[in-house]
C-alpha atoms as a PDB file:
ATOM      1  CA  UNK A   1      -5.225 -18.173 -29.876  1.00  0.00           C
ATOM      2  CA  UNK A   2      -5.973 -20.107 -32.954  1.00  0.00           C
ATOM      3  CA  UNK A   3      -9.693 -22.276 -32.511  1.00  0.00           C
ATOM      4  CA  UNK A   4     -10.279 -21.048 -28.591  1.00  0.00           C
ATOM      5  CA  UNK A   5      -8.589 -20.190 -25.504  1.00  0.00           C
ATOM      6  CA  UNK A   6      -7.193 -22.829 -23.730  1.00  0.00           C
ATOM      7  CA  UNK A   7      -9.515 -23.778 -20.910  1.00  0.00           C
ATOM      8  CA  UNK A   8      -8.035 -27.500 -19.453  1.00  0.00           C
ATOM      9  CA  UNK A   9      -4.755 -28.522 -20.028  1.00  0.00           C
ATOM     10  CA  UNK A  10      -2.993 -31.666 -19.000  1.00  0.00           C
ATOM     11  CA  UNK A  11      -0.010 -31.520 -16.957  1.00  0.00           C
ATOM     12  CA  UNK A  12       2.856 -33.518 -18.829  1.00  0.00           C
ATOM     13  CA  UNK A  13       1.572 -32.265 -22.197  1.00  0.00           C
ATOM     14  CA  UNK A  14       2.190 -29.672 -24.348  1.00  0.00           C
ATOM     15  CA  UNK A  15      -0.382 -26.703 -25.473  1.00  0.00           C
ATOM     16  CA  UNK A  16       0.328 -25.789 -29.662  1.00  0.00           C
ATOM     17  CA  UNK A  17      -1.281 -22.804 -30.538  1.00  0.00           C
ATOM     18  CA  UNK A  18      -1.113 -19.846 -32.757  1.00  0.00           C
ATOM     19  CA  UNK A  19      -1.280 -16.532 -30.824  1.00  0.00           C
ATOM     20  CA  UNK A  20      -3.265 -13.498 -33.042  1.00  0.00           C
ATOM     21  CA  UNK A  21      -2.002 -10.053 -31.865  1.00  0.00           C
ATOM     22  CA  UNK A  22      -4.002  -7.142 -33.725  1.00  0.00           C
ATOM     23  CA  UNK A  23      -3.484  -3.824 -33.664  1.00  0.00           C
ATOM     24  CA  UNK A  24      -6.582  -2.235 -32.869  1.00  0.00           C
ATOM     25  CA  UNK A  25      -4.781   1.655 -32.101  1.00  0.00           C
ATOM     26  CA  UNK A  26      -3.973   4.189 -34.107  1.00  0.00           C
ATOM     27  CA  UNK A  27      -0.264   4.117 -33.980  1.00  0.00           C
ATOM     28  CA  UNK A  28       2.029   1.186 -34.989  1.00  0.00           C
ATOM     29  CA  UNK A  29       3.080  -1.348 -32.177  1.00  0.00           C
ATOM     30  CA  UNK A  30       7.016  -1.213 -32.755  1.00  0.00           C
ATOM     31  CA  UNK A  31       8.385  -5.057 -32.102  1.00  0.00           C
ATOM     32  CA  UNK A  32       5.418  -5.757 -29.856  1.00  0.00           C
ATOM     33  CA  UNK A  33       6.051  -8.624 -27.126  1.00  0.00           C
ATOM     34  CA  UNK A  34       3.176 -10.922 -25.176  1.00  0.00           C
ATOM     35  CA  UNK A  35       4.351 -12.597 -22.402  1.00  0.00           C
ATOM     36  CA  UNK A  36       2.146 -15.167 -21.104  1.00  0.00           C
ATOM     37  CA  UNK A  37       2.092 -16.402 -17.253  1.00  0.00           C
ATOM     38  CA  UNK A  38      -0.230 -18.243 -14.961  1.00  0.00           C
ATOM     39  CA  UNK A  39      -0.710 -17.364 -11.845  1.00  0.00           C
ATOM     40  CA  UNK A  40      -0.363 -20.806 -10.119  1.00  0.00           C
ATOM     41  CA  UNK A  41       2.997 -20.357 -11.294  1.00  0.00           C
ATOM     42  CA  UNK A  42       4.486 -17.387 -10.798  1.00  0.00           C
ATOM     43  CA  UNK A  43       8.012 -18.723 -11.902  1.00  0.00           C
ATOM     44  CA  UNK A  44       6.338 -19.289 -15.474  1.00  0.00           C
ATOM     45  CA  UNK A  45       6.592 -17.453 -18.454  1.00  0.00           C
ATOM     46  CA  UNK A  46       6.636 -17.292 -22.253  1.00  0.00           C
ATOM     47  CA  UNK A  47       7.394 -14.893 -24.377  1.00  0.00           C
ATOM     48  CA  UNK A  48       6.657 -14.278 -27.915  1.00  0.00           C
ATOM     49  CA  UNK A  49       7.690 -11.413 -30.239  1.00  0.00           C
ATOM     50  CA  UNK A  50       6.277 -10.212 -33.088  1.00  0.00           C
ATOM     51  CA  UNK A  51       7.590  -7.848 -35.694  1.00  0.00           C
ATOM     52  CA  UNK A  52       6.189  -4.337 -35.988  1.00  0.00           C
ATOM     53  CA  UNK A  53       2.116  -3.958 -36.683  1.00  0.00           C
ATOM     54  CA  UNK A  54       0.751  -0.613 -38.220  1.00  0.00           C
ATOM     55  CA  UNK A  55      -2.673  -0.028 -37.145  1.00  0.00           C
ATOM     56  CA  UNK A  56      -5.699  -2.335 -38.431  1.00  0.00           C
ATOM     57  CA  UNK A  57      -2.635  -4.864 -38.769  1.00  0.00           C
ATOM     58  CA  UNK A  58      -2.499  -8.463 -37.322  1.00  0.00           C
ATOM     59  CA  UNK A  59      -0.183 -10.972 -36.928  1.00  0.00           C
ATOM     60  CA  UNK A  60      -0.138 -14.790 -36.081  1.00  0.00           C
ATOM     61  CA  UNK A  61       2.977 -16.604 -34.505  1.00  0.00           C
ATOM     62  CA  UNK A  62       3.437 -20.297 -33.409  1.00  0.00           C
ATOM     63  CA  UNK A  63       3.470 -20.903 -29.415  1.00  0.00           C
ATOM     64  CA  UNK A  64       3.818 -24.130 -27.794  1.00  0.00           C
ATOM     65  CA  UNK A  65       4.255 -24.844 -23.674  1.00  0.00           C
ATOM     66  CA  UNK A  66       4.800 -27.570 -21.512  1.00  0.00           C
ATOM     67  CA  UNK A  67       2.252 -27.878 -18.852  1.00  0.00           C
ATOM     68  CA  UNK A  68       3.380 -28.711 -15.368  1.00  0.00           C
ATOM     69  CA  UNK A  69       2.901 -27.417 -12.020  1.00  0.00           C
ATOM     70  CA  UNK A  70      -0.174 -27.834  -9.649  1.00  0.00           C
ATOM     71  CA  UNK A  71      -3.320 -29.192 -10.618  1.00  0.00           C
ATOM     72  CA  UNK A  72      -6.575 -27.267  -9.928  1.00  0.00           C
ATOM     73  CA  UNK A  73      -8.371 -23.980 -11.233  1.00  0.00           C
ATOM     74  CA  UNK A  74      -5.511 -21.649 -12.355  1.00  0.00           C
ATOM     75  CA  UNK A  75      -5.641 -18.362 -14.511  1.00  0.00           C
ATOM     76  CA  UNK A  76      -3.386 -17.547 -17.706  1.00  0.00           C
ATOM     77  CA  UNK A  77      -2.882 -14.095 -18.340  1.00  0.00           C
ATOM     78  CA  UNK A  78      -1.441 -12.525 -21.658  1.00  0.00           C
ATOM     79  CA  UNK A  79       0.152  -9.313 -21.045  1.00  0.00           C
ATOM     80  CA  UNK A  80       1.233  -7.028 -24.428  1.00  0.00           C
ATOM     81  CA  UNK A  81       4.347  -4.730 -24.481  1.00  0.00           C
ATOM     82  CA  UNK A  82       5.817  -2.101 -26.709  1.00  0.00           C
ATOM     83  CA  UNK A  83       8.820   0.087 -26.082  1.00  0.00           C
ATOM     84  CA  UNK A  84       8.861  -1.543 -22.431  1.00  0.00           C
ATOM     85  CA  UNK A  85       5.375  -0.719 -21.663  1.00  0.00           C
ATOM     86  CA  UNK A  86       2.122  -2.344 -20.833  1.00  0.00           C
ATOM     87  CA  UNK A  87      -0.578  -1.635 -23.642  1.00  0.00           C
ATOM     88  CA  UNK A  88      -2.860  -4.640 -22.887  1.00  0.00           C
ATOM     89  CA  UNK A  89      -3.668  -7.575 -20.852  1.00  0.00           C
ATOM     90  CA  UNK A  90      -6.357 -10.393 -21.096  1.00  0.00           C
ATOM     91  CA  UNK A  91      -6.672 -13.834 -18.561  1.00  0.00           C
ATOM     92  CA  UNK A  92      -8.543 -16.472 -19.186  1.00  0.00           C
ATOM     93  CA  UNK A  93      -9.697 -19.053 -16.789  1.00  0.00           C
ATOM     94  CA  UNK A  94      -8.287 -22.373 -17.055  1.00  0.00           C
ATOM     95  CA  UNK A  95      -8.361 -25.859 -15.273  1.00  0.00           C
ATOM     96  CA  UNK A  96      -5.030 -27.579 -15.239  1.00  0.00           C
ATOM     97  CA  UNK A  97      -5.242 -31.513 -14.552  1.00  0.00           C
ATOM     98  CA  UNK A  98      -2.769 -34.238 -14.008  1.00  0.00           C
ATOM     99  CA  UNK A  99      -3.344 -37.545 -15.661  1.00  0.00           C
ATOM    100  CA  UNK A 100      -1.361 -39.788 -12.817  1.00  0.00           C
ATOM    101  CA  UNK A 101      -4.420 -38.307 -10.354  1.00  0.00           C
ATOM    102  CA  UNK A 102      -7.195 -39.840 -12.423  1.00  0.00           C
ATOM    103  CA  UNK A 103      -8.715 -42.989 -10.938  1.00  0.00           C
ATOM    104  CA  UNK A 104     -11.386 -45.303 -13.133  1.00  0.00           C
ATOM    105  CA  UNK A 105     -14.441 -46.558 -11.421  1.00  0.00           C
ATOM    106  CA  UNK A 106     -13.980 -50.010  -9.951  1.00  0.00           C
ATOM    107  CA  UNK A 107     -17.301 -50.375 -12.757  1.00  0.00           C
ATOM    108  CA  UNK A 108     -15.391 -49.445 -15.589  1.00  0.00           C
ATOM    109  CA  UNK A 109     -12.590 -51.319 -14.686  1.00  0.00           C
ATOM    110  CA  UNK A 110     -14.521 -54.665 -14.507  1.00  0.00           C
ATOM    111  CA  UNK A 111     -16.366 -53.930 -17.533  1.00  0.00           C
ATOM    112  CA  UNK A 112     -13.026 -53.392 -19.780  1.00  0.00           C
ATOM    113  CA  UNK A 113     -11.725 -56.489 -18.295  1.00  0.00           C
ATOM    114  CA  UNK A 114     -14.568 -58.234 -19.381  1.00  0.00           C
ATOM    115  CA  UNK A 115     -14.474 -57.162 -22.869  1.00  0.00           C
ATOM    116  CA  UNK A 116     -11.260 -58.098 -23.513  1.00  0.00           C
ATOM    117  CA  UNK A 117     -11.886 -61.615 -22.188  1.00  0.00           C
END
């Protein structure tokens, strides 16, 4: 990803990104594909394709996903394929939260109230 991984995301939003995929073999990756999933959601995937990479090469493409499901601690895993086979595979450990769950401290509350007085 462009920046960092994606570690909390917001349920109702939607993560923009650019996804790097490098080349790091010595052989080209012919119309390599990364399909992204989480595993609170197994119904849930993206997939991206990128155009052929000789070795050393790399490659950026846009990605953008809505964000819904379950809140709580969740992994997203980004799996890399080439001529319908597995060549690599990273997670990454995220927290997904939903904005309608948050609650402001009676405190807070009173203070705002009192500043717009």
């Amino acid at each position: 990803f462009s920046g960092f991984a994606p570690r909390n995301l917001l349920i109702g939003r939607t993560f923009s990104s650019e996804l790097y995929l490098m080349n790091d073999s010595e052989q080209a990756l012919e119309h390599p594909s990364v399909h992204i999933t989480r595993s609170g959601d197994p119904h849930w995937r993206k997939q991206l394709f990128f155009p052929t990479l000789a070795p050393g090469e790399m490659k950026k493409v846009p990605v953008a996903f809505p964000i819904a499901g379950r809140s709580g601690d969740d992994k997203l895993f980004l799996t890399v394929f080439t001529r319908q086979k597995q060549v690599s595979r990273n997670e990454f450990e995220i927290f997904v939260q939903n904005p309608a769950q948050w609650r402001i401290p009676e405190k807070s509350r009173t203070a705002r109230q009192s500043r717009r007085s």
